[in-house]
Protein backbone atom coordinates (compact mmCIF):
# COMPACT_ATOMS: atom_id res chain seq x y z
CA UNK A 1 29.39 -19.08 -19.84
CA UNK A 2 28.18 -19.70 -23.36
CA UNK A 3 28.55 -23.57 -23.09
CA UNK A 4 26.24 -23.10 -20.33
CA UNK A 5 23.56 -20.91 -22.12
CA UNK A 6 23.44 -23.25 -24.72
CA UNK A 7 23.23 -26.53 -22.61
CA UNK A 8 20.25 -23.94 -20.94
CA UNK A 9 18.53 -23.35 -24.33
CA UNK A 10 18.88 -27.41 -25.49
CA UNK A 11 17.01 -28.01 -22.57
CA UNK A 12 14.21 -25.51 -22.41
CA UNK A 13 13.51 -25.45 -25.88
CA UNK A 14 11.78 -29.22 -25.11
CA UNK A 15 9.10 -27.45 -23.26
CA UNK A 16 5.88 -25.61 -24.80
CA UNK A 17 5.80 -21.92 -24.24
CA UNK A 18 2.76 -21.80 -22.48
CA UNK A 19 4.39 -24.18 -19.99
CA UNK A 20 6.94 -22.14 -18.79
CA UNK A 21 6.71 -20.17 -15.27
CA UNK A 22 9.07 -17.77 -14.09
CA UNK A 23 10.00 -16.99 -10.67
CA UNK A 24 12.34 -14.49 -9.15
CA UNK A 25 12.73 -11.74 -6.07
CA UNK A 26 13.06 -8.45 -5.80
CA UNK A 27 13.22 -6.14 -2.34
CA UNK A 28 13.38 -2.89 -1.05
CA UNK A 29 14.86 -0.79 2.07
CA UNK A 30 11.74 1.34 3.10
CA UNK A 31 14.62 3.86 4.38
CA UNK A 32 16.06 4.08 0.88
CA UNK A 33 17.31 7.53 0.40
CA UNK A 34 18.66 9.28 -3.10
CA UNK A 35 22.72 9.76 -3.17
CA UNK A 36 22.55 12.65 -5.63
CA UNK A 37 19.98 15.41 -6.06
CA UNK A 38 19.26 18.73 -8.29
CA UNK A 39 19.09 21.71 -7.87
CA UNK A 40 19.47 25.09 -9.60
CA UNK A 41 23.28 26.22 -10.34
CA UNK A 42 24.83 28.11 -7.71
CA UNK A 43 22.12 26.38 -5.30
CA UNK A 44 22.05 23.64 -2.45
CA UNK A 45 19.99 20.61 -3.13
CA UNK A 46 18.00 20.33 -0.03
CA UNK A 47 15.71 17.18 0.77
CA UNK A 48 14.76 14.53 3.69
CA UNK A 49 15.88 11.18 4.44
CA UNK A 50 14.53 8.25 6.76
CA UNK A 51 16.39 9.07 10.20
CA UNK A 52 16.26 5.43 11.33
CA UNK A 53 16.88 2.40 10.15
CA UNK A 54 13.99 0.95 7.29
CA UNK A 55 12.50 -2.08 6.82
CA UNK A 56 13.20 -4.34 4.25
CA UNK A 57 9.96 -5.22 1.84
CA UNK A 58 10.47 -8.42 -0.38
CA UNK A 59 8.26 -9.75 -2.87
CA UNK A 60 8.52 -13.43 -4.73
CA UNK A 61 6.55 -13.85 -7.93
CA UNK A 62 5.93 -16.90 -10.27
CA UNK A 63 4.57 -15.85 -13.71
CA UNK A 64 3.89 -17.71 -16.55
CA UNK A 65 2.75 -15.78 -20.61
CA UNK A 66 -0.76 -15.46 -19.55
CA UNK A 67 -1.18 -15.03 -16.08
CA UNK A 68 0.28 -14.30 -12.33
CA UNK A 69 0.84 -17.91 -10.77
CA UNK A 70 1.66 -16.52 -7.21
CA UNK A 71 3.36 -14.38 -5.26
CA UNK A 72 3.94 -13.56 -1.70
CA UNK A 73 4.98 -10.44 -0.22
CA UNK A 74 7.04 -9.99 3.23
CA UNK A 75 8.43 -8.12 5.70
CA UNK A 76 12.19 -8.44 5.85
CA UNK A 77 14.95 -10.51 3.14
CA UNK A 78 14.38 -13.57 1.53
CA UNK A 79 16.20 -16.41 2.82
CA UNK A 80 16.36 -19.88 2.02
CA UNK A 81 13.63 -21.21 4.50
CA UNK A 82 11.04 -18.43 3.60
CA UNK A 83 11.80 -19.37 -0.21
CA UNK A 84 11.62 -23.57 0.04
CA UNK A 85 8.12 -22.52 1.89
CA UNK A 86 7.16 -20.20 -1.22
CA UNK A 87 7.75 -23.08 -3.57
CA UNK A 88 6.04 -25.78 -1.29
CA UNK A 89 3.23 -24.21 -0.21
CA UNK A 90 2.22 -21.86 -3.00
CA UNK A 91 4.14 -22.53 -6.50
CA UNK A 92 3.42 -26.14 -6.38
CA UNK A 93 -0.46 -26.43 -5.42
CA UNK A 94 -0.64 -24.47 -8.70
CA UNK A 95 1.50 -26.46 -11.14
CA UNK A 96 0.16 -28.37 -13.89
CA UNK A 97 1.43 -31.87 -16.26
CA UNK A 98 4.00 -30.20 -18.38
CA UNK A 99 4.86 -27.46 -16.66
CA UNK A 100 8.43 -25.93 -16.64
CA UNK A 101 9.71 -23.95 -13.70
CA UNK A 102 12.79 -21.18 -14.47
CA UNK A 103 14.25 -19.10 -11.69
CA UNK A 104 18.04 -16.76 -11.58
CA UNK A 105 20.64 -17.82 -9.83
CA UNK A 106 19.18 -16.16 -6.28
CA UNK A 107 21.85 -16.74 -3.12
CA UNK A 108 18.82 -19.09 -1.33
CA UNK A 109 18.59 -21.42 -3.89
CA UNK A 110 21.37 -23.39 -2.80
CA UNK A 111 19.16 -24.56 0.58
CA UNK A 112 16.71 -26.53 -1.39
CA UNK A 113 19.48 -28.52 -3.34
């Protein structure tokens, strides 16, 4: 894992700050309900929780030091097809000469390779 950040570092350190744009998802269950609760001692925490079944809200975002790039939000997970159309059809339109994209190691990356 080091070898790896530093083979990472060699090769973005080539790049002007300003040129770098960061990407990455992040999602959440609409239904999402709390596991643990408070309440005075000697008392029963009482509180309410979705009944059925939420939907899943996902948002992709490309950000560079100065500014938002893009982003898209959606209605349900990420997959590999809705990401490859997030790169194609927004990200690039909005690249410039010199610029340096960076994402994580997301489970739909592997569709576009």
């Amino acid at each position: 894992m080091q070898i790896e950040r530093v083979k990472f570092w060699q090769l973005v350190r080539g790049f002007l700050a300003q040129d770098l744009i960061f990407i990455d998802e992040s999602g959440v269950n609409l239904a999402l309900a709390r596991l643990r609760a408070r309440a005075p001692k000697g008392k029963r925490a009482h509180g309410k929780r979705p009944s059925k079944r939420g939907k899943r809200v996902s948002i992709l975002g490309a950000i560079s030091l100065k500014k938002v790039i893009t982003y898209s939000n959606l209605i349900g997970s990420v997959d590999g097809l809705t990401f490859e159309a997030f790169i194609s059809q927004r990200l690039v339109p909005k690249l410039w000469k010199g610029a340096c994209v960076i994402m994580d190691n997301c489970g739909c990356i592997p569709v576009m390779q």
